[in-house]
PDB file of N, CA and C in Angstrom:
ATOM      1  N   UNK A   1      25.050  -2.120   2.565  1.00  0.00           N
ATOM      2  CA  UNK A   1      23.863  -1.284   2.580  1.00  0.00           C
ATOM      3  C   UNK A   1      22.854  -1.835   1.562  1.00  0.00           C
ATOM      4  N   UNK A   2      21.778  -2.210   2.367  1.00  0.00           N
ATOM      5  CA  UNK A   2      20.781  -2.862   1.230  1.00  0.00           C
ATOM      6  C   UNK A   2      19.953  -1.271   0.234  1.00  0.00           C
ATOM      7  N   UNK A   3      19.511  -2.145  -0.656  1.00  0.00           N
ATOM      8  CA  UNK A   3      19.224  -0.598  -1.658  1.00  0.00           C
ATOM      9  C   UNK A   3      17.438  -0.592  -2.140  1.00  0.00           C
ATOM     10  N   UNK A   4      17.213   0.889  -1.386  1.00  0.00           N
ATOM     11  CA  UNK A   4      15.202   0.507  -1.212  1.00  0.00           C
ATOM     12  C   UNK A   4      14.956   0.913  -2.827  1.00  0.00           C
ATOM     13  N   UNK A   5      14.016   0.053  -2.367  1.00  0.00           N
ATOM     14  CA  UNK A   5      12.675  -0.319  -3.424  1.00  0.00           C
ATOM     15  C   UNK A   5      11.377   0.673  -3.473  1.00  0.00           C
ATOM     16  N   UNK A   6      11.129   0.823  -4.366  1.00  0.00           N
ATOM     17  CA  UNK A   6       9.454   1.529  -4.677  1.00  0.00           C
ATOM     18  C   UNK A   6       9.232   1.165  -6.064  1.00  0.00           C
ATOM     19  N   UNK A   7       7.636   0.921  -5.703  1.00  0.00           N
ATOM     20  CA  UNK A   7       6.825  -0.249  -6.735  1.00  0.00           C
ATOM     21  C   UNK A   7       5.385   0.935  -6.777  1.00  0.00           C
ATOM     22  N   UNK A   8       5.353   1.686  -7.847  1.00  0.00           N
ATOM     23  CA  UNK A   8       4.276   2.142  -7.726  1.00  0.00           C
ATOM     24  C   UNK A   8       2.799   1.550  -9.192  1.00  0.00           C
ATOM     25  N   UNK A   9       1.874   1.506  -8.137  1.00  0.00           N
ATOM     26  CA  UNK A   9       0.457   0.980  -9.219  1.00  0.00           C
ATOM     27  C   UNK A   9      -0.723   2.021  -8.556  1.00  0.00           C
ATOM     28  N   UNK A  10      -1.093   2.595 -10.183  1.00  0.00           N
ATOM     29  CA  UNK A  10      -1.370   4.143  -9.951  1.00  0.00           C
ATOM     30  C   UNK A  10      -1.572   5.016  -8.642  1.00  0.00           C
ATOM     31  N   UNK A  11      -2.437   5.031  -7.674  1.00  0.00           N
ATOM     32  CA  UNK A  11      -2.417   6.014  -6.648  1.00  0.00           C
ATOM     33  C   UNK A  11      -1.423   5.334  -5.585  1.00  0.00           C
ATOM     34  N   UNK A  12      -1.023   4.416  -5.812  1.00  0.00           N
ATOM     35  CA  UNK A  12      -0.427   3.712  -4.166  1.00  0.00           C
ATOM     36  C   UNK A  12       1.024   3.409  -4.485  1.00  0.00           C
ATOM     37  N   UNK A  13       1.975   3.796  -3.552  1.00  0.00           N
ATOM     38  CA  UNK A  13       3.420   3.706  -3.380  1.00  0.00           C
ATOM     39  C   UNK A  13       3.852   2.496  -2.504  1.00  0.00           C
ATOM     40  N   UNK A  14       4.171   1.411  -3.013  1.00  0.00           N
ATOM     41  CA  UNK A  14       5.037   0.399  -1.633  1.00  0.00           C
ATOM     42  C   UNK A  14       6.349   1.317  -1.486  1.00  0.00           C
ATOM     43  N   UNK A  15       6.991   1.352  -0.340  1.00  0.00           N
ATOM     44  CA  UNK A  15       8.732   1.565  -0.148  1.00  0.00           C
ATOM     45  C   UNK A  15       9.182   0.859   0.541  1.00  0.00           C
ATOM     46  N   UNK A  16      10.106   0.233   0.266  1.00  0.00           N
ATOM     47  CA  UNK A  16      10.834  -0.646   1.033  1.00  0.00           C
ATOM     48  C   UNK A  16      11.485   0.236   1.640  1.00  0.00           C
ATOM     49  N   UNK A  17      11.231  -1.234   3.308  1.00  0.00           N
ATOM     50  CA  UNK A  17      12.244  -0.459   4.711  1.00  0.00           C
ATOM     51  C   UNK A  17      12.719  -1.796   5.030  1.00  0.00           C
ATOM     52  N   UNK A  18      13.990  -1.391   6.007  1.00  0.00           N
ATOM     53  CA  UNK A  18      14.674  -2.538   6.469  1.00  0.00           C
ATOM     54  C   UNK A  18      13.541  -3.403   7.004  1.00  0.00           C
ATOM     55  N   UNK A  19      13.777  -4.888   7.306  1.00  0.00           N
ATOM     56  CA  UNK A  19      13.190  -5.867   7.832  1.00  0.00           C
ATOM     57  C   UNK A  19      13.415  -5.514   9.157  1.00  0.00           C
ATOM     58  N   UNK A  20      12.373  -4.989  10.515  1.00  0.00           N
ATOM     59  CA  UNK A  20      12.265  -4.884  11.671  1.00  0.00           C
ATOM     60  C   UNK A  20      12.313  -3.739  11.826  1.00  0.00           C
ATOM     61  N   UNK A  21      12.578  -2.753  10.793  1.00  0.00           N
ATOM     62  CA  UNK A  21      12.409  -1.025  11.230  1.00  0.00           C
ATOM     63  C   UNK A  21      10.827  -0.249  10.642  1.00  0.00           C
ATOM     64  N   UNK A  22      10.077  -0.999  10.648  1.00  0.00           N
ATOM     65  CA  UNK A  22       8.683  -0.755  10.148  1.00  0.00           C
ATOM     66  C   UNK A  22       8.404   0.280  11.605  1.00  0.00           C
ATOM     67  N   UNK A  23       6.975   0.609  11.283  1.00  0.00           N
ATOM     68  CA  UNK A  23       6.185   1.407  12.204  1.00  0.00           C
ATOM     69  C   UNK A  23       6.078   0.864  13.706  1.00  0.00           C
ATOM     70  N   UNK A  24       6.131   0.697  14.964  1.00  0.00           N
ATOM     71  CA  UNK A  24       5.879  -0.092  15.838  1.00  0.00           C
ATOM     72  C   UNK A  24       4.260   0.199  16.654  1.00  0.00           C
ATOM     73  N   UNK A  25       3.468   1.535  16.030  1.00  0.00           N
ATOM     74  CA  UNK A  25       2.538   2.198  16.514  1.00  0.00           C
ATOM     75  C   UNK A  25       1.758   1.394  15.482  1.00  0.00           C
ATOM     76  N   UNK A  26       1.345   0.152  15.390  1.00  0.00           N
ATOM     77  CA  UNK A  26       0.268  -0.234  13.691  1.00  0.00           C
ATOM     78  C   UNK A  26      -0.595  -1.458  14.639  1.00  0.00           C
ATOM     79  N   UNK A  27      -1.546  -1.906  14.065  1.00  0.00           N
ATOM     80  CA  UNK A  27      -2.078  -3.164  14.537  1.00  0.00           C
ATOM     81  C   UNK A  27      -2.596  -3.886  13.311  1.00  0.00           C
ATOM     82  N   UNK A  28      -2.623  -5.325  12.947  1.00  0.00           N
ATOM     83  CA  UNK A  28      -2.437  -6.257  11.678  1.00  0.00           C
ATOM     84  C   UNK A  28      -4.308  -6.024  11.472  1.00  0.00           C
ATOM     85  N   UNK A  29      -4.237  -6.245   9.957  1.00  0.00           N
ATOM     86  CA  UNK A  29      -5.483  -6.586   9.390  1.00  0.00           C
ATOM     87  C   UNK A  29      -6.091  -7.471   9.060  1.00  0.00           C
ATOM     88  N   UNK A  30      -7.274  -7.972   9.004  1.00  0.00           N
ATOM     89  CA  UNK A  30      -7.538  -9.585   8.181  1.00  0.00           C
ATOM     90  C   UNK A  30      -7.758  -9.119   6.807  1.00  0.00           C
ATOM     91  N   UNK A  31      -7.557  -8.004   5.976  1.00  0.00           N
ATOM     92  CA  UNK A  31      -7.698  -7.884   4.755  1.00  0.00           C
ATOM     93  C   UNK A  31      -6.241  -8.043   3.953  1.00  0.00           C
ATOM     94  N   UNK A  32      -6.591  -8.439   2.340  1.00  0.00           N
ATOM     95  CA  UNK A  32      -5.289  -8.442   1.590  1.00  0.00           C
ATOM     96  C   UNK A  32      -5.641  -7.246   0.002  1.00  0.00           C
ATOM     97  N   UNK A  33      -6.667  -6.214   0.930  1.00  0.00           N
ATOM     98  CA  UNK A  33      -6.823  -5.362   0.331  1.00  0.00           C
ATOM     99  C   UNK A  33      -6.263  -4.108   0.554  1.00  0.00           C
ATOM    100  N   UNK A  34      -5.257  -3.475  -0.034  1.00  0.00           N
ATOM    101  CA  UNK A  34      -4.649  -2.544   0.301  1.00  0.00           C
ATOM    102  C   UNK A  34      -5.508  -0.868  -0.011  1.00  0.00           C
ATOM    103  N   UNK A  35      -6.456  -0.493  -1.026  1.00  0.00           N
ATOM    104  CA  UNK A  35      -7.115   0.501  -1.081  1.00  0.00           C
ATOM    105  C   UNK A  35      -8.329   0.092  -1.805  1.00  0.00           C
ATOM    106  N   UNK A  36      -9.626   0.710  -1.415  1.00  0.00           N
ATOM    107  CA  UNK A  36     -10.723   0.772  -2.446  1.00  0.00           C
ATOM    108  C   UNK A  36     -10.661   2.036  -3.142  1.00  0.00           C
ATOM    109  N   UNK A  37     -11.303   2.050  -4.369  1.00  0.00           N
ATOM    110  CA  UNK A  37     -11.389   2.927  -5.255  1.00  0.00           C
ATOM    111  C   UNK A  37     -12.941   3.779  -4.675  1.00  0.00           C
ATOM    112  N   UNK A  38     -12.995   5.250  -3.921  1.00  0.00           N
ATOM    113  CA  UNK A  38     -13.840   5.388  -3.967  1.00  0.00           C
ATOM    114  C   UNK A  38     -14.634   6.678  -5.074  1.00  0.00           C
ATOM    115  N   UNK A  39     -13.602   6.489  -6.021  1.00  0.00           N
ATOM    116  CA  UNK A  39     -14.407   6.793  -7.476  1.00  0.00           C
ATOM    117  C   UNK A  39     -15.525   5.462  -8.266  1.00  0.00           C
ATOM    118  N   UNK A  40     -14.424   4.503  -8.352  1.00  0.00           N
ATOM    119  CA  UNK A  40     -14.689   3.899  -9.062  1.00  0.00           C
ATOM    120  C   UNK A  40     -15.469   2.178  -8.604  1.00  0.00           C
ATOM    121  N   UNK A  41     -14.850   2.228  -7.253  1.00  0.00           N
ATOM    122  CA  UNK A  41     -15.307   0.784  -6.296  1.00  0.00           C
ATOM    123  C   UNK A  41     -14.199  -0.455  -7.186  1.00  0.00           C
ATOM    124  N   UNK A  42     -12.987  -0.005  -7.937  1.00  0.00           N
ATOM    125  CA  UNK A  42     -11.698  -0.782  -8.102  1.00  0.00           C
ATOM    126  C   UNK A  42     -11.000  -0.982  -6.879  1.00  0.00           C
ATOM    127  N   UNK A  43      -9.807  -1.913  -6.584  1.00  0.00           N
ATOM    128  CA  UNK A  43      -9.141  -1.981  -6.209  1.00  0.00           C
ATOM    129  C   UNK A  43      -7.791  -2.313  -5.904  1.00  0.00           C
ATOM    130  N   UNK A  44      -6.623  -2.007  -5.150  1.00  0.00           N
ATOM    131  CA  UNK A  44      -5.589  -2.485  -4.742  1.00  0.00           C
ATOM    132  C   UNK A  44      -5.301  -3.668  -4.067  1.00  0.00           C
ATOM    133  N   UNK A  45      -5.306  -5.020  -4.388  1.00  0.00           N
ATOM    134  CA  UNK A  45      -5.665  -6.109  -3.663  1.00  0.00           C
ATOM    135  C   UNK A  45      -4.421  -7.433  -3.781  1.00  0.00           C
ATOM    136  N   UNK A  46      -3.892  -7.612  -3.087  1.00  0.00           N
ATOM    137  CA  UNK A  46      -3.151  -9.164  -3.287  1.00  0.00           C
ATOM    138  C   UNK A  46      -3.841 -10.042  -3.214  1.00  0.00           C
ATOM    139  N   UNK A  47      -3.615 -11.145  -3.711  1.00  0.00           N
ATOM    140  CA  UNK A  47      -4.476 -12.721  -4.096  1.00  0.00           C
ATOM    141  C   UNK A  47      -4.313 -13.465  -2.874  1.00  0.00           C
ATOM    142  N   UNK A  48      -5.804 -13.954  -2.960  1.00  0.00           N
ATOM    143  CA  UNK A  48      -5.957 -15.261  -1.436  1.00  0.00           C
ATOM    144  C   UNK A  48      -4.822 -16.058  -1.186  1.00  0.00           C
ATOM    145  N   UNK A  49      -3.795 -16.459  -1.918  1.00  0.00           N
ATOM    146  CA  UNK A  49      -2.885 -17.720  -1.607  1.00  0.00           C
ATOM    147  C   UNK A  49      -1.790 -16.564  -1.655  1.00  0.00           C
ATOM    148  N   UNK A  50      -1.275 -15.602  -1.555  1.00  0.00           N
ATOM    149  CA  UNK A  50      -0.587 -14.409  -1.959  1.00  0.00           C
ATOM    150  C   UNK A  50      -0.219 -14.741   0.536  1.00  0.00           C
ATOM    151  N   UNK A  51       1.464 -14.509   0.488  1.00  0.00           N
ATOM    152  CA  UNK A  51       1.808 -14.532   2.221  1.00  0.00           C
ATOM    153  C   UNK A  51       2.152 -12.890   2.697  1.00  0.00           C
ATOM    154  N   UNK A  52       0.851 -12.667   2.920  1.00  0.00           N
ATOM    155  CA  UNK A  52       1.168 -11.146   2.813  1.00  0.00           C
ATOM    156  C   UNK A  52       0.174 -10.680   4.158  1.00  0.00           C
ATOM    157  N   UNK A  53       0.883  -9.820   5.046  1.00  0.00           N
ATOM    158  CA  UNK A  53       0.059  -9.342   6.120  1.00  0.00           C
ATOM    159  C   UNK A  53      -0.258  -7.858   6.026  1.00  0.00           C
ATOM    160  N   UNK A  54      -1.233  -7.337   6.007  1.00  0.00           N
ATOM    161  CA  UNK A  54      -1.427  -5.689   6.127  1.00  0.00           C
ATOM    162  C   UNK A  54      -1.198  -4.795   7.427  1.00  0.00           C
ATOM    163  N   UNK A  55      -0.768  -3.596   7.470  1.00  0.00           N
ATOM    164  CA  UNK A  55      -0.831  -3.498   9.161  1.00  0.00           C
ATOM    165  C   UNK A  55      -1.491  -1.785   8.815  1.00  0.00           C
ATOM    166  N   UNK A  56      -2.203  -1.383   9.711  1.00  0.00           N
ATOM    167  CA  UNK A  56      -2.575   0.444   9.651  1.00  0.00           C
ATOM    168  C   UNK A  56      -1.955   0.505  10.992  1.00  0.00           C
ATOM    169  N   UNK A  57      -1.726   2.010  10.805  1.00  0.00           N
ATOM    170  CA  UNK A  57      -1.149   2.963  12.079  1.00  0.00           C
ATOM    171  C   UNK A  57      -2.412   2.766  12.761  1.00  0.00           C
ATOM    172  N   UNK A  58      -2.574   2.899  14.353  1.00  0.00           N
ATOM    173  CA  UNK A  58      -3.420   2.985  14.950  1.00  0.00           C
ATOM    174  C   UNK A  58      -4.691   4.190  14.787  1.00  0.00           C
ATOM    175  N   UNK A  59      -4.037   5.145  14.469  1.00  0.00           N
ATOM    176  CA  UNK A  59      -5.000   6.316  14.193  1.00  0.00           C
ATOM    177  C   UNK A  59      -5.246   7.398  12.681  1.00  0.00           C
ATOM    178  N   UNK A  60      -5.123   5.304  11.896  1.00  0.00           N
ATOM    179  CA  UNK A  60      -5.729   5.598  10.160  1.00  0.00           C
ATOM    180  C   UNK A  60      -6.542   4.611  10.421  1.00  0.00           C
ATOM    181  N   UNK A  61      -7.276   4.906   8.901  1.00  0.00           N
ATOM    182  CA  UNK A  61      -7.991   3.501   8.533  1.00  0.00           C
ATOM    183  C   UNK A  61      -8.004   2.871   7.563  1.00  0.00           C
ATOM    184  N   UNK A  62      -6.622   3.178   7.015  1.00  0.00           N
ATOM    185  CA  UNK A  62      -5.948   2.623   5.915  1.00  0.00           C
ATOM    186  C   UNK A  62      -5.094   2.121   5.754  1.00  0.00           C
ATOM    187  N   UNK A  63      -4.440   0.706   5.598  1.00  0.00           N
ATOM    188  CA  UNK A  63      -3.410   0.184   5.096  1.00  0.00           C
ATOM    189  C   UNK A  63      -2.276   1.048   5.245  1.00  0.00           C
ATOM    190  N   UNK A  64      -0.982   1.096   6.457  1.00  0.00           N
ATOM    191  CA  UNK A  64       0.092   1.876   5.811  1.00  0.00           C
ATOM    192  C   UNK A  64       1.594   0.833   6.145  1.00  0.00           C
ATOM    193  N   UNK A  65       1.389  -0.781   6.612  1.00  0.00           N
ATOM    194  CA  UNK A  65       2.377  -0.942   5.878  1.00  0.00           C
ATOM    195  C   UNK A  65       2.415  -2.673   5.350  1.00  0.00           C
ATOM    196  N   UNK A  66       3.130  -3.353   5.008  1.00  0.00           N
ATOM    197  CA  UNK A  66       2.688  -4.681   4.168  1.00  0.00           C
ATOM    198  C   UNK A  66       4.092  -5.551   4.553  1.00  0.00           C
ATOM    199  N   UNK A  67       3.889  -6.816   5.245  1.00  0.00           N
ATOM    200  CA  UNK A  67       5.318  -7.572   5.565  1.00  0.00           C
ATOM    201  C   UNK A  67       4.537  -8.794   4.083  1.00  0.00           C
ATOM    202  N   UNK A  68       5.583  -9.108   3.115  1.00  0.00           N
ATOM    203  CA  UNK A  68       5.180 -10.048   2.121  1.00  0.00           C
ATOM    204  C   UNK A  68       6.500 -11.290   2.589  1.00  0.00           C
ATOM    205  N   UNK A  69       5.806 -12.825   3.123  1.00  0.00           N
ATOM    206  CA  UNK A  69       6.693 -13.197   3.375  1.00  0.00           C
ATOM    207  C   UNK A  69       6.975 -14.547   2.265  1.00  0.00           C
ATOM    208  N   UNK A  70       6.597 -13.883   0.956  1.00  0.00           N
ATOM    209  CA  UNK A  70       7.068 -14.290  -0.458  1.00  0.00           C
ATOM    210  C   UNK A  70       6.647 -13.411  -1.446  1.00  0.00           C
ATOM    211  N   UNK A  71       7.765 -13.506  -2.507  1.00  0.00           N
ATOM    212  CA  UNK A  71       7.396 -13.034  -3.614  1.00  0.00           C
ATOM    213  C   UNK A  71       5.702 -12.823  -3.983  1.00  0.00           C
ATOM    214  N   UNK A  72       4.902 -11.677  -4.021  1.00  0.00           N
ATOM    215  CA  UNK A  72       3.336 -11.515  -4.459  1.00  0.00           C
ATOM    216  C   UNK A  72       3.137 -10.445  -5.333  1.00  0.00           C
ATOM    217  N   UNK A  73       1.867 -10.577  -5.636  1.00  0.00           N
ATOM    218  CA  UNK A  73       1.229  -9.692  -6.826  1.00  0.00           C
ATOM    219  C   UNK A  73       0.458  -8.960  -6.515  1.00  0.00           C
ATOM    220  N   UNK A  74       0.185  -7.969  -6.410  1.00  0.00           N
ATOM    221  CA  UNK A  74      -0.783  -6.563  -6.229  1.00  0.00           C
ATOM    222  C   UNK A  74      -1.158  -6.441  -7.355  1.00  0.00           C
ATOM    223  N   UNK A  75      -2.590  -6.390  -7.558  1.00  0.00           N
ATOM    224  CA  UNK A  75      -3.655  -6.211  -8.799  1.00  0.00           C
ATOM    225  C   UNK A  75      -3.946  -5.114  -8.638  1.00  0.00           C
ATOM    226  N   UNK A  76      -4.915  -4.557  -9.772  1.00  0.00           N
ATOM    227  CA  UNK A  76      -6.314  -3.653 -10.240  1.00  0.00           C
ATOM    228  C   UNK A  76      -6.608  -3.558 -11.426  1.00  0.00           C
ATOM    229  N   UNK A  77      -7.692  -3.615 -11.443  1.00  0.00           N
ATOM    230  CA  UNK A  77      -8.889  -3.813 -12.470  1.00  0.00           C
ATOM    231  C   UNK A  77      -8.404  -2.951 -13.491  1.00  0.00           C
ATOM    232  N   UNK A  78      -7.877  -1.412 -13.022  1.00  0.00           N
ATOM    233  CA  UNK A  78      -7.448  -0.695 -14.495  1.00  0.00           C
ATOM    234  C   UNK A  78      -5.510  -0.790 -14.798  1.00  0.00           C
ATOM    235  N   UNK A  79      -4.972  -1.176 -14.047  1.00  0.00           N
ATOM    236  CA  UNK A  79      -3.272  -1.691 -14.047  1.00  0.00           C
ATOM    237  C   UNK A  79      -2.566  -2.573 -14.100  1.00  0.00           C
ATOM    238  N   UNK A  80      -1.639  -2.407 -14.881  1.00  0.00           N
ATOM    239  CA  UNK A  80      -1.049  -3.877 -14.655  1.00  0.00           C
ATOM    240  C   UNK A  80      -0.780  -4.391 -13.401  1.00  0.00           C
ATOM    241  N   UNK A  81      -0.646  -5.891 -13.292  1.00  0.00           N
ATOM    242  CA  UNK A  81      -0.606  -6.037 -12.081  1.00  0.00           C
ATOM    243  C   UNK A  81       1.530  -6.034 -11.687  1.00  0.00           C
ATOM    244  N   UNK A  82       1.633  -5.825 -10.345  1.00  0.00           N
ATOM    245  CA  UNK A  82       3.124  -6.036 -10.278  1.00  0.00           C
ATOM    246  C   UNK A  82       3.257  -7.051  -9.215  1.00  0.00           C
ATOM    247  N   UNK A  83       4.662  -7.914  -9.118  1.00  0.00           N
ATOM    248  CA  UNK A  83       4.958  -8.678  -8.060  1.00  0.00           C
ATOM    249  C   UNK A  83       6.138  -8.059  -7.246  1.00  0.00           C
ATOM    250  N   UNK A  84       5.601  -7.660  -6.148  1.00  0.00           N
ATOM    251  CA  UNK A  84       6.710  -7.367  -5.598  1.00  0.00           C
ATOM    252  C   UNK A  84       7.687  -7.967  -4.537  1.00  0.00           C
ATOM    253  N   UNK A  85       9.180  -8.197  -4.559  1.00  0.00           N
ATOM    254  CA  UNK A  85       9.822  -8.841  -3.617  1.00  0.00           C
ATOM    255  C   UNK A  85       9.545  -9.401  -2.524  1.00  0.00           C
ATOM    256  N   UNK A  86       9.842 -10.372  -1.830  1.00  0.00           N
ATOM    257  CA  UNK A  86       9.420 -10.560  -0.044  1.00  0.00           C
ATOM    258  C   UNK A  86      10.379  -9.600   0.475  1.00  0.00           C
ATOM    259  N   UNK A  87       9.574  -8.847   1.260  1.00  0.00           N
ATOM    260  CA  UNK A  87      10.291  -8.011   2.252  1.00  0.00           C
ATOM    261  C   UNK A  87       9.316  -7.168   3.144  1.00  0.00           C
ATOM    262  N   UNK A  88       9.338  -6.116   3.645  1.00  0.00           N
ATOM    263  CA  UNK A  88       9.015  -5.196   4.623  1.00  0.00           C
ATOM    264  C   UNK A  88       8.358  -3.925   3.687  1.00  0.00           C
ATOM    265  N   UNK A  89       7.215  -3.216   3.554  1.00  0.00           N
ATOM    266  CA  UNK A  89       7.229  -2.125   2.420  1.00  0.00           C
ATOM    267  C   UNK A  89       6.109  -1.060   3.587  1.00  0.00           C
ATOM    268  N   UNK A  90       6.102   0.129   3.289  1.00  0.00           N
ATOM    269  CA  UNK A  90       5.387   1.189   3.896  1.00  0.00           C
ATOM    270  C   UNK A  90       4.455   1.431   2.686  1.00  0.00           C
ATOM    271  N   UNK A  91       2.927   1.563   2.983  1.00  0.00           N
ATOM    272  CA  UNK A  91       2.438   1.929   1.837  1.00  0.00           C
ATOM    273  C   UNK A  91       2.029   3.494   1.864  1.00  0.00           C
ATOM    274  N   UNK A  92       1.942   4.046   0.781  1.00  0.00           N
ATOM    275  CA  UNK A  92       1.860   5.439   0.633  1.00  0.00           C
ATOM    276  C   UNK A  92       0.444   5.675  -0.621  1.00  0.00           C
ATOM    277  N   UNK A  93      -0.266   6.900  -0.142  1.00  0.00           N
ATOM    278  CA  UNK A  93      -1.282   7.273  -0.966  1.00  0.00           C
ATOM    279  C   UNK A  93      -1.194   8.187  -1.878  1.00  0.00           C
ATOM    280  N   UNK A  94      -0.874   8.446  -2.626  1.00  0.00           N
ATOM    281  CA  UNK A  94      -0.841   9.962  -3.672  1.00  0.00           C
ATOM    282  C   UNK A  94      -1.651  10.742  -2.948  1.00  0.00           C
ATOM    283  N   UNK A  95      -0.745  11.986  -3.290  1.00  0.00           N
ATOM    284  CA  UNK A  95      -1.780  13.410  -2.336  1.00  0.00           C
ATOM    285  C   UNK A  95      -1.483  14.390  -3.582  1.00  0.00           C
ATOM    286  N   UNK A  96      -2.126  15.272  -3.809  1.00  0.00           N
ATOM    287  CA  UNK A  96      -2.558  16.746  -4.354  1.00  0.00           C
ATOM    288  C   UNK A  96      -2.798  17.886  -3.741  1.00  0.00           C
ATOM    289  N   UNK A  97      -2.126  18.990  -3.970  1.00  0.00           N
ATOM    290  CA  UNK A  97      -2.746  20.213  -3.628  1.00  0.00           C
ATOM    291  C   UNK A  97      -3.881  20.702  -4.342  1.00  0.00           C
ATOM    292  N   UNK A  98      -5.177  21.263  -3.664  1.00  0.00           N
ATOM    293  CA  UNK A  98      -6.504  21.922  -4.264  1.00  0.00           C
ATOM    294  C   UNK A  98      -6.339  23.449  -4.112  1.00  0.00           C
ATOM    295  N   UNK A  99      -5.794  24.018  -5.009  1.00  0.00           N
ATOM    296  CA  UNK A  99      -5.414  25.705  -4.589  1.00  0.00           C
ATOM    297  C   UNK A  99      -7.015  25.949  -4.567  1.00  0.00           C
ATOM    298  N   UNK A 100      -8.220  25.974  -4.788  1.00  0.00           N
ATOM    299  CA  UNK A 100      -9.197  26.571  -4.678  1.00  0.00           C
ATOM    300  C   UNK A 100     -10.206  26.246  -3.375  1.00  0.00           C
ATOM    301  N   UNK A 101      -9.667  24.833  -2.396  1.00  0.00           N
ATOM    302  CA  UNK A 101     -10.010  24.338  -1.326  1.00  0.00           C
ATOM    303  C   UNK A 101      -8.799  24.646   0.061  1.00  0.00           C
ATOM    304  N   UNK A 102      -7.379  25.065  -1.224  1.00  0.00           N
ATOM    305  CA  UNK A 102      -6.094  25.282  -0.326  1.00  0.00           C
ATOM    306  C   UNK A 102      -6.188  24.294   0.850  1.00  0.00           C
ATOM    307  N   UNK A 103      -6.067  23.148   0.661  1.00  0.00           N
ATOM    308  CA  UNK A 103      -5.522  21.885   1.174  1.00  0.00           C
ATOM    309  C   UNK A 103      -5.059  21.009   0.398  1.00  0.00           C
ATOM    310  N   UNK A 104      -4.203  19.931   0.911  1.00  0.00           N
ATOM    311  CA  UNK A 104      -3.854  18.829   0.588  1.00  0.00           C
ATOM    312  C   UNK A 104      -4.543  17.902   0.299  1.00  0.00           C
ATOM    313  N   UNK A 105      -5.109  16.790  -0.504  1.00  0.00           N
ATOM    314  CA  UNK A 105      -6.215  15.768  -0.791  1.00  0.00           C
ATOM    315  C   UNK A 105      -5.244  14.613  -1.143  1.00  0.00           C
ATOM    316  N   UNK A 106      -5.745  13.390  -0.616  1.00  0.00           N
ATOM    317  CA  UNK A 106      -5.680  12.268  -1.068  1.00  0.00           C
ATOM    318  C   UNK A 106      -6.034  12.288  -2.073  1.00  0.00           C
ATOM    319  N   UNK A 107      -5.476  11.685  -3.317  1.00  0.00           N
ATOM    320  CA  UNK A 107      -5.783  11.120  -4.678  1.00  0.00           C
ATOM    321  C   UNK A 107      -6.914  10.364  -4.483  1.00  0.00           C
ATOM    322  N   UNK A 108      -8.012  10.130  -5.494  1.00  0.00           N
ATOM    323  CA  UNK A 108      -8.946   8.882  -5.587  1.00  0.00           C
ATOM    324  C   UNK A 108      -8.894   8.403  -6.722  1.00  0.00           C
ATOM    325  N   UNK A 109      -8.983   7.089  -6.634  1.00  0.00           N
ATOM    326  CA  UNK A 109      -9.029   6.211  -7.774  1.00  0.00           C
ATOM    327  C   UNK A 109     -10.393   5.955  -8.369  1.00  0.00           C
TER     328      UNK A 109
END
């Protein structure tokens, strides 16, 4: 039994999933930007020479999962940066409850 992973850099969660049990509902990105900051216009980004593909669910418009097919580094401007394993990862957004809007919110960076 392989043993999952989570790599978190502040609002965004990688989790590792088996290799081939990812989402099958996603279509690939040409970005190696995983979130913009729309507080701040920072971001979540792997480096140009970085073997890393992005994929969104068909009906987001955000990054939700990342095949790295080497060891890479995920930056931002206010975090350290981390490298995380080659493998398969689901990305995840921090959410909050607003008791005075009584919904759920995405975190912003």
């Amino acid at each position: 039994m392989t043993k999952k992973l989570f790599f978190r850099q502040g609002d965004i969660l990688f989790e590792s999933v088996p290799e081939g049990k990812g989402d099958m509902n996603i279509e690939k990105l040409d970005s190696k930007t995983v979130a913009l900051g729309e507080a701040t216009g920072h971001h979540h980004s792997f480096g140009k020479k970085d073997q890393v593909l992005l994929y969104k669910e068909i009906d987001s418009d955000v990054p939700t999962n990342a095949s790295l097919q080497a060891p890479s580094t995920i930056t931002h401007q206010e975090h350290l940066s981390i490298q995380l394993p080659k493998g398969e990862y689901k990305i995840k957004r921090e959410q909050s409850y607003n008791p005075f809007l009584k919904q759920i919110q995405r975190s912003m960076d």
